[in-house]
N, C-alpha and C. Protein backbone atom coordinates (compact mmCIF):
# COMPACT_ATOMS: atom_id res chain seq x y z
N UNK A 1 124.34 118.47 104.58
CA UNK A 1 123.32 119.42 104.20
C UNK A 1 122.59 118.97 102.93
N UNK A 2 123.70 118.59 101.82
CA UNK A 2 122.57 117.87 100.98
C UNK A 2 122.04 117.00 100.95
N UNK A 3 122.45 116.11 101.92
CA UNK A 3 121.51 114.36 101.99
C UNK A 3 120.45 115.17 103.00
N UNK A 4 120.51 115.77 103.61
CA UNK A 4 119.38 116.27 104.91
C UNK A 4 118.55 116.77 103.44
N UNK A 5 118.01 117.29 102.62
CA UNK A 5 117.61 118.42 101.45
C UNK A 5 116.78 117.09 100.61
N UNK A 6 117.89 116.05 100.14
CA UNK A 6 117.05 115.00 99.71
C UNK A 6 116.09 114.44 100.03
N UNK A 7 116.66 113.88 101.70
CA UNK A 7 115.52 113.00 102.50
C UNK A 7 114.45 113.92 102.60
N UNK A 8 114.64 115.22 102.88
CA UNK A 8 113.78 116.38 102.95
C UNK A 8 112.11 116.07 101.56
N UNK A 9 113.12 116.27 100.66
CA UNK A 9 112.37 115.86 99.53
C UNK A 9 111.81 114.72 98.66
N UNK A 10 112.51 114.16 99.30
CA UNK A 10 111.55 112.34 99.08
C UNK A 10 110.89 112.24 100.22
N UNK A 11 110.72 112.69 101.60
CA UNK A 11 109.32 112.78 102.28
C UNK A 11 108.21 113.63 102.05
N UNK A 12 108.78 114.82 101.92
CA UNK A 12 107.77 115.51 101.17
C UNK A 12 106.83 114.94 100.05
N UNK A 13 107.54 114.60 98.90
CA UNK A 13 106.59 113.66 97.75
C UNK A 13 105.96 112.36 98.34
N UNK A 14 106.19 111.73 99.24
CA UNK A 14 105.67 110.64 99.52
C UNK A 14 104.48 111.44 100.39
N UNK A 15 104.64 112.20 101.47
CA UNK A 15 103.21 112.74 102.23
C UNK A 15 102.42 113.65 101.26
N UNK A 16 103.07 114.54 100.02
CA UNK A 16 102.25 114.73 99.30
C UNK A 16 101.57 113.37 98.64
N UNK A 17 101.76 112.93 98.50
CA UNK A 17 101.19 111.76 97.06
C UNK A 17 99.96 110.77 98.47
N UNK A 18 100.56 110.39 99.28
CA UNK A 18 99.93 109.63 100.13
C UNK A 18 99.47 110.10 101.31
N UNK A 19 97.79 109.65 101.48
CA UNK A 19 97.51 110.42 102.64
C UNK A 19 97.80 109.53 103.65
N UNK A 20 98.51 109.45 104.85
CA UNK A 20 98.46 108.96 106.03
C UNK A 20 97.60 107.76 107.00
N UNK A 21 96.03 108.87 106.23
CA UNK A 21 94.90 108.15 106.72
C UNK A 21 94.22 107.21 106.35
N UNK A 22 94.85 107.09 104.87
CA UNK A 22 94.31 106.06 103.72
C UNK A 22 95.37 104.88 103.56
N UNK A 23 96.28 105.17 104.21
CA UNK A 23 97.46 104.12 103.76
C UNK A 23 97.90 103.53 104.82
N UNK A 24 98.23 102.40 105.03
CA UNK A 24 98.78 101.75 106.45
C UNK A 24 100.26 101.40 106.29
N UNK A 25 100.89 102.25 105.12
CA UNK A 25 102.57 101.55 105.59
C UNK A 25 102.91 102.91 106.39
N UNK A 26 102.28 103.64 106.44
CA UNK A 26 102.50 104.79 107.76
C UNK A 26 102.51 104.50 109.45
N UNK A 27 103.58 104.67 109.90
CA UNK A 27 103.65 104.02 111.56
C UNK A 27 102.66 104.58 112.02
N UNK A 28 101.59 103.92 113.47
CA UNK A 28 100.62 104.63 114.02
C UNK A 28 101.39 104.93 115.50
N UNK A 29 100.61 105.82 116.02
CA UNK A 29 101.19 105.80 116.97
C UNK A 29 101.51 105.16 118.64
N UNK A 30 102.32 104.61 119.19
CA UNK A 30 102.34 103.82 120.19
C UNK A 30 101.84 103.73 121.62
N UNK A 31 101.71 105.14 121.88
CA UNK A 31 101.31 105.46 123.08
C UNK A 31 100.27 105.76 122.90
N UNK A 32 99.13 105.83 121.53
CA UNK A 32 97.54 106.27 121.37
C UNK A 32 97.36 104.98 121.39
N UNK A 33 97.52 103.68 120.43
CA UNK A 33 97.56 102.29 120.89
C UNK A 33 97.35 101.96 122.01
N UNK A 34 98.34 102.16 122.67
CA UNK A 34 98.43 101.55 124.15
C UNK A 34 97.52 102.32 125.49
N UNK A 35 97.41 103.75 125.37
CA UNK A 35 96.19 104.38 126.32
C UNK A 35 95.34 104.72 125.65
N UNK A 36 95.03 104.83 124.71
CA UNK A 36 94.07 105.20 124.37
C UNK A 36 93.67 106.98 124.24
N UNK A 37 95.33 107.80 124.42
CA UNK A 37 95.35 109.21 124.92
C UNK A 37 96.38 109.46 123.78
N UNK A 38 96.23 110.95 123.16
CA UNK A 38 96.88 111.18 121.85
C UNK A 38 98.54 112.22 122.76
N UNK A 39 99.88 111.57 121.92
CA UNK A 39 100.90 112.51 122.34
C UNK A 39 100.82 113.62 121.36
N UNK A 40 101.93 114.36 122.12
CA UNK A 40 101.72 115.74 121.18
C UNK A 40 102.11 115.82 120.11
N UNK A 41 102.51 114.84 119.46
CA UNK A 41 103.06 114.88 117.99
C UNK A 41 101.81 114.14 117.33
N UNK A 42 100.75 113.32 117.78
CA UNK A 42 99.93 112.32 117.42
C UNK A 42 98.76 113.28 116.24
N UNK A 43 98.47 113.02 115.44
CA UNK A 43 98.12 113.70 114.25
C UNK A 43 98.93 114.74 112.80
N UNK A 44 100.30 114.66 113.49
CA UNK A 44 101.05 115.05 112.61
C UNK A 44 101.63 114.73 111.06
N UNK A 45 101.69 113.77 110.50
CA UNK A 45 101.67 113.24 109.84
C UNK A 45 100.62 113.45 108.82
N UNK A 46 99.06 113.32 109.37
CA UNK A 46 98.25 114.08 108.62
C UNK A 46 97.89 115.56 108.50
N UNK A 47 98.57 115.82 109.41
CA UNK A 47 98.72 117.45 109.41
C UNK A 47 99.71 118.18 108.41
N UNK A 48 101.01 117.01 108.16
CA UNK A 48 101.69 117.60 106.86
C UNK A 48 101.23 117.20 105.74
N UNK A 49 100.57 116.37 105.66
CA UNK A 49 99.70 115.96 104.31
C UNK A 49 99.15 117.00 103.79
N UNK A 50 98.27 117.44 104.75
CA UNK A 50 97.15 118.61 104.58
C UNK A 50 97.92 119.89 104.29
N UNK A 51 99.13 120.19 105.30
CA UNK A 51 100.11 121.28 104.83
C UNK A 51 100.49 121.19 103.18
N UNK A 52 100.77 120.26 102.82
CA UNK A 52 101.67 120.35 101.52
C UNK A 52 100.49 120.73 100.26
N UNK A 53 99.22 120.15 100.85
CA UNK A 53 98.48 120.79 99.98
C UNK A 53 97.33 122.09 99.96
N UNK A 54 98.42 122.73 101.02
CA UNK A 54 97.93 123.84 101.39
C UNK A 54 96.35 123.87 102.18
N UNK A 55 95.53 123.07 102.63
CA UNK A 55 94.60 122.97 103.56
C UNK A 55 94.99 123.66 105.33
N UNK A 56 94.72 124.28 105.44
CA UNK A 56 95.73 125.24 106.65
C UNK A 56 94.74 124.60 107.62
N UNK A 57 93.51 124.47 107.62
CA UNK A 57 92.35 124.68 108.38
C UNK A 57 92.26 122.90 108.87
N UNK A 58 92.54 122.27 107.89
CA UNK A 58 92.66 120.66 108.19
C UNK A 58 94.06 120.05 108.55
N UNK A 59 95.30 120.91 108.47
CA UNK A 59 96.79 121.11 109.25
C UNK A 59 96.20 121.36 110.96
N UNK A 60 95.47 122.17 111.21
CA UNK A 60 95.56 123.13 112.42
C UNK A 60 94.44 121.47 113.25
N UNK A 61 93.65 120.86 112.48
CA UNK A 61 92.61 119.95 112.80
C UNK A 61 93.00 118.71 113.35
N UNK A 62 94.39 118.45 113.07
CA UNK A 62 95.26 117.20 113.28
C UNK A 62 96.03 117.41 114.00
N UNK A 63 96.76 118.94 114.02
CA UNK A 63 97.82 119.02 115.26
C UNK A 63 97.94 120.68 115.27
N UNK A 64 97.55 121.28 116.29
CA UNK A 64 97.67 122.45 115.91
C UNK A 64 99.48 122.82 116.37
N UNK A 65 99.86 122.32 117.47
CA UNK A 65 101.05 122.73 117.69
C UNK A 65 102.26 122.28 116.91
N UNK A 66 101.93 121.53 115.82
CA UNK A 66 102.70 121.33 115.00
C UNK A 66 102.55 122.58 113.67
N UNK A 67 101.70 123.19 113.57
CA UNK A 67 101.28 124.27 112.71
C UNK A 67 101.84 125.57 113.26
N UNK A 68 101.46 125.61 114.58
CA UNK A 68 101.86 126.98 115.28
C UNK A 68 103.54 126.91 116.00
N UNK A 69 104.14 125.80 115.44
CA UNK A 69 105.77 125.98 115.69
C UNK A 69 106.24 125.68 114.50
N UNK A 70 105.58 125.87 113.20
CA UNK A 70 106.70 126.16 112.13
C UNK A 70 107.54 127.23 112.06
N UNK A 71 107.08 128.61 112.36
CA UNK A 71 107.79 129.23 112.66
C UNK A 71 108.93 129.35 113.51
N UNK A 72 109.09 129.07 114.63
CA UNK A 72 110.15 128.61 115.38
C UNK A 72 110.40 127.61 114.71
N UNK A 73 110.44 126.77 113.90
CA UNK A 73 111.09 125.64 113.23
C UNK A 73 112.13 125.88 112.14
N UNK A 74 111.49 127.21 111.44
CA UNK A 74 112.25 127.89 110.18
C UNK A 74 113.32 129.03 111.16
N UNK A 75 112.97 129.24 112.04
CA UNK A 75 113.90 130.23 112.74
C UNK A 75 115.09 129.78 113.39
N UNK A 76 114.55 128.18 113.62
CA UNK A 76 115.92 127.14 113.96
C UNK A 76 116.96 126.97 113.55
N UNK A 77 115.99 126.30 112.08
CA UNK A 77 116.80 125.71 110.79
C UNK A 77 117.68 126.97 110.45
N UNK A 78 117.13 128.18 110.65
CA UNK A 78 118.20 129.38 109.59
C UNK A 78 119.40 129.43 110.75
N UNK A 79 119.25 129.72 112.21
CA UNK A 79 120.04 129.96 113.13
C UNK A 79 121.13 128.91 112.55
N UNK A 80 120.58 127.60 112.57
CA UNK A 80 121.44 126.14 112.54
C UNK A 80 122.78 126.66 111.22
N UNK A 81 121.72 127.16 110.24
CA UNK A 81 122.54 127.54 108.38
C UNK A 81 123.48 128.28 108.73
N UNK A 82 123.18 129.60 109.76
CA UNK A 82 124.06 130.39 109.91
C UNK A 82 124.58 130.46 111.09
N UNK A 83 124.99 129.99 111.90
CA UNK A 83 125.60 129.35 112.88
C UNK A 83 127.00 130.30 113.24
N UNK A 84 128.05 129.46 112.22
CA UNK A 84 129.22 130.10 112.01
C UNK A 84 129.26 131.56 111.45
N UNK A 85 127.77 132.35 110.90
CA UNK A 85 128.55 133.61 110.64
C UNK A 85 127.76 134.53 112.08
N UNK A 86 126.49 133.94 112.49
CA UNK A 86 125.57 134.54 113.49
C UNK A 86 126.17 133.77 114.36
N UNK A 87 126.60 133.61 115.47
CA UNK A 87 127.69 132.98 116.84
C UNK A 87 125.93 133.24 118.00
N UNK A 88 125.97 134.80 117.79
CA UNK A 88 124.97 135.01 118.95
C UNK A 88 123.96 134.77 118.77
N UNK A 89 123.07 134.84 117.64
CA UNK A 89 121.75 134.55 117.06
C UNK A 89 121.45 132.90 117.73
N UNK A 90 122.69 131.99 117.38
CA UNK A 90 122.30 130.67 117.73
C UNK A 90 122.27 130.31 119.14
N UNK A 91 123.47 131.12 119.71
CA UNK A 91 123.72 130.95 121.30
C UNK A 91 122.23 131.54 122.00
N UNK A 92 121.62 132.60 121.49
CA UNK A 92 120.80 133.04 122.23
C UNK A 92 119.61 132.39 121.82
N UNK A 93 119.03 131.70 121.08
CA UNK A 93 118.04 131.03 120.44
C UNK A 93 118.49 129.34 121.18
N UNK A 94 119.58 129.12 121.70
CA UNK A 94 119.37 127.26 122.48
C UNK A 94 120.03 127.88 124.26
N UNK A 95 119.38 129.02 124.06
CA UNK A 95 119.80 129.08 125.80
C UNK A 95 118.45 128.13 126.83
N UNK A 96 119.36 127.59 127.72
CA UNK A 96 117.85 126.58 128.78
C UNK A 96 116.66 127.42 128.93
N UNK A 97 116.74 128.35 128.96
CA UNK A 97 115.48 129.33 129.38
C UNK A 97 114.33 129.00 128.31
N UNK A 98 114.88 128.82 126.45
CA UNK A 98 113.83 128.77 125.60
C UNK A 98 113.53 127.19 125.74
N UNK A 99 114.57 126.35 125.79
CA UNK A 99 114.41 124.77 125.91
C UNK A 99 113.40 124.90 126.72
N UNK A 100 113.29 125.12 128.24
CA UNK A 100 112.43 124.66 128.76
C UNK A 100 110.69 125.37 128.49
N UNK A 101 111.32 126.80 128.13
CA UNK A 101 109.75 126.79 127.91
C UNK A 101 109.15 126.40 126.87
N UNK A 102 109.66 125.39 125.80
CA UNK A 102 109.59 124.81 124.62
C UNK A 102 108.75 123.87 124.91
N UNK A 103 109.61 123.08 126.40
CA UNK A 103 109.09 121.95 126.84
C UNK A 103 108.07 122.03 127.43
N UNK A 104 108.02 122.91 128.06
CA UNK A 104 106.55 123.26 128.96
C UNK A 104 105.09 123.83 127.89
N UNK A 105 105.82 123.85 127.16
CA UNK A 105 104.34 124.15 125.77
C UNK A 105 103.87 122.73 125.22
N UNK A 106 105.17 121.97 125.11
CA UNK A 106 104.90 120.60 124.38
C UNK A 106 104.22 120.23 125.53
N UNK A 107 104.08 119.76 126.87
CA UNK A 107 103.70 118.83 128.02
C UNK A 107 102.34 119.97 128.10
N UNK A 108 102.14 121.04 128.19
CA UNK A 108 100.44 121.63 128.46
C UNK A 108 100.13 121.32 127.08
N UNK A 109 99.98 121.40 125.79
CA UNK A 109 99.89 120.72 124.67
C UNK A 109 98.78 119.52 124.67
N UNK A 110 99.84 118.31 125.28
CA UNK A 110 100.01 117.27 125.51
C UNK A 110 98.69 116.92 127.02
N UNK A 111 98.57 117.68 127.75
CA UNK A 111 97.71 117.75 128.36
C UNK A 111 96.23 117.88 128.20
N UNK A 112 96.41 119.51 127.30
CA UNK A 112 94.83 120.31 127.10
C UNK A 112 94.56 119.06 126.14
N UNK A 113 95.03 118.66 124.98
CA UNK A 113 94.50 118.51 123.75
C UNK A 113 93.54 117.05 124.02
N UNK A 114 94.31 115.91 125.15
CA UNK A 114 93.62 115.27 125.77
C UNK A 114 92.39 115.77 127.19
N UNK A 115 92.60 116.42 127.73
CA UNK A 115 91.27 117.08 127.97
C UNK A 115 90.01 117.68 127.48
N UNK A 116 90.77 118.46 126.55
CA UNK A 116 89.66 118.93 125.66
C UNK A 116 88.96 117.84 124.89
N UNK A 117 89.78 116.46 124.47
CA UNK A 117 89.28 115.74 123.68
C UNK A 117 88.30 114.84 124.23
N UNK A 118 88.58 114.78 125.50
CA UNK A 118 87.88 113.91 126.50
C UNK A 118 86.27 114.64 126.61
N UNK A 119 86.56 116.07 126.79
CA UNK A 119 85.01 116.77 127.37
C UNK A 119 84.63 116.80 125.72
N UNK A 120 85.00 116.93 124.70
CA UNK A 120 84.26 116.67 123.29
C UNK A 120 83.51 115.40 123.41
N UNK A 121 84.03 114.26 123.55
CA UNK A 121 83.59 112.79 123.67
C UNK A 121 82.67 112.83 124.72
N UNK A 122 82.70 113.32 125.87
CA UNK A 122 81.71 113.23 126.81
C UNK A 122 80.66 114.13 126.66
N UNK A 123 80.68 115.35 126.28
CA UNK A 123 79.63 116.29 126.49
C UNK A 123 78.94 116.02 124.92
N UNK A 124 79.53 116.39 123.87
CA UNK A 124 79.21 116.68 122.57
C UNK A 124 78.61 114.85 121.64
N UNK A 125 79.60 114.21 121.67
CA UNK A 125 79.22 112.76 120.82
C UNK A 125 78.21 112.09 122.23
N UNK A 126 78.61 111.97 123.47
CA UNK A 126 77.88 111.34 124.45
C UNK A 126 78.94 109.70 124.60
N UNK A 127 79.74 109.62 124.07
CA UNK A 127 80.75 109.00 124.37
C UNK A 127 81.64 108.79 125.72
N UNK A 128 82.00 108.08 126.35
CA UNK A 128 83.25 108.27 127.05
C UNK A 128 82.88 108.07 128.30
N UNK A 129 82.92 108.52 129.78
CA UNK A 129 82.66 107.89 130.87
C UNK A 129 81.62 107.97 131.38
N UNK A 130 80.50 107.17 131.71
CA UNK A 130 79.52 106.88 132.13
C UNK A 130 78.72 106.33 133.73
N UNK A 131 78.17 106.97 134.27
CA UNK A 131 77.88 106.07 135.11
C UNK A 131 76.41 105.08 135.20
N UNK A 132 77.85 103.91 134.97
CA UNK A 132 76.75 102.75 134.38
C UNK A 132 77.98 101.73 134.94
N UNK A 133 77.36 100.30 135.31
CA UNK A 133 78.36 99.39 135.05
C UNK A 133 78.41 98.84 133.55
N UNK A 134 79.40 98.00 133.42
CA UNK A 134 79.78 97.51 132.20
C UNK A 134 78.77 96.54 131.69
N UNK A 135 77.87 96.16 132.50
CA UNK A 135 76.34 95.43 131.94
C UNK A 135 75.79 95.96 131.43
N UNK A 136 76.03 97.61 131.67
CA UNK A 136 74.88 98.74 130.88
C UNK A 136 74.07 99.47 132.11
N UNK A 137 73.21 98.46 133.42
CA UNK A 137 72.82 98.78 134.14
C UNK A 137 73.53 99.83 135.18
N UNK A 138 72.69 100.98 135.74
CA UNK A 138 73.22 102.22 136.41
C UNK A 138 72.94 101.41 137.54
N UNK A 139 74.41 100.92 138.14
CA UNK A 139 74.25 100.64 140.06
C UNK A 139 75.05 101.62 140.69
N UNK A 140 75.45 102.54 140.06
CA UNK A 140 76.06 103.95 140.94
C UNK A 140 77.56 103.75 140.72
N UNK A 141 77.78 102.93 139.91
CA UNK A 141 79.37 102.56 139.85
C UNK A 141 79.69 103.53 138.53
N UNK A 142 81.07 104.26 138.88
CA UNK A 142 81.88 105.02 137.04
C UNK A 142 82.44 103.66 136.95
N UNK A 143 82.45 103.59 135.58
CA UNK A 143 82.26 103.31 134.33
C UNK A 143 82.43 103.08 132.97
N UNK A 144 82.97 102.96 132.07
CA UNK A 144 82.95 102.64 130.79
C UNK A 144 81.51 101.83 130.06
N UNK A 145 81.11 102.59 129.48
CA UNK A 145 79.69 101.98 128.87
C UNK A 145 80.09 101.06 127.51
N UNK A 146 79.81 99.47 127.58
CA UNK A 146 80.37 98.55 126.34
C UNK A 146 80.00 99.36 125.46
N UNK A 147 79.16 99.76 124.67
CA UNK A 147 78.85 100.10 123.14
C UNK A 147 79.60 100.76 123.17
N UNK A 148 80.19 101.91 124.08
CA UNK A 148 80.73 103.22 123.42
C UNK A 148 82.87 102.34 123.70
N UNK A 149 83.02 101.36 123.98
CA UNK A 149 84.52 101.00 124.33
C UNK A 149 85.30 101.00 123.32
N UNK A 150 84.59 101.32 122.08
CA UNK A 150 84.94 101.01 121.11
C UNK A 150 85.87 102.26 120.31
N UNK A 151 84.98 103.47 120.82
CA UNK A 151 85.72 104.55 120.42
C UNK A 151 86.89 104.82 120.91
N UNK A 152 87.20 103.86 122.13
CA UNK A 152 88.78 104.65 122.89
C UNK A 152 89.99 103.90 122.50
């Protein structure tokens, strides 16, 4: 409990002091790398940045479902503290019923946030799939338009 409290608090000062977005000894993430599609944890990191210095509005901008399960996060952690004197509090808080619908929030999450991000890029910037071939010229073929390959 107290080494968990430390590490607690030497990450904290390090994401306070350093932003994420400015610094590269911060891991990026592997699966946005590799597809080009954000997981559901993908903006988090700058989302606790922004938390610690109280920016709620630029937390919610980077990951909202990391904002909107602190609560269930602090309701964990206390179950976890009190465990041995609450028996039922914890039993009824890790029954499969909440696991899975935990999981089923993380995977639609994980879904919308790349959809939604997709029709932003396509409708709003004009980014994203095109019908054009990759010469630029429209022969009726979808598409990826070169100038814009850059954003994905």
């Amino acid at each position: 409990m107290i080494f968990g409290s430390i590490v607690l608090l030497v990450l904290s000062l390090i994401y306070y002091n350093y932003n994420p977005s400015n610094i590269t000894i911060f891991p990026k993430c592997p699966f946005l790398l590799l597809t080009g599609l954000k997981c559901p944890g993908c903006g988090s990191q700058r989302a606790i940045h922004c938390l610690l210095h109280f920016d709620i509005k630029g937390a919610i901008s980077y990951n909202l479902l990391l904002v909107a399960s602190l609560p269930i996060i602090a309701i964990l952690v206390y179950a976890e503290i009190v465990r041995n004197k609450k028996q039922t509090l914890y039993i009824y808080l890790h029954r499969s019923k909440y696991i899975w619908i935990l999981f089923g929030v993380v995977i639609s999450w994980w879904i919308v946030r790349n959809m939604f991000d997709i029709w932003i890029q396509v409708t709003v910037t004009g980014y994203g799939w095109r019908q054009t071939s990759l010469s630029g010229q429209n022969n009726g073929k979808w598409g990826r338009n070169r100038a814009n390959l850059s954003r994905f």
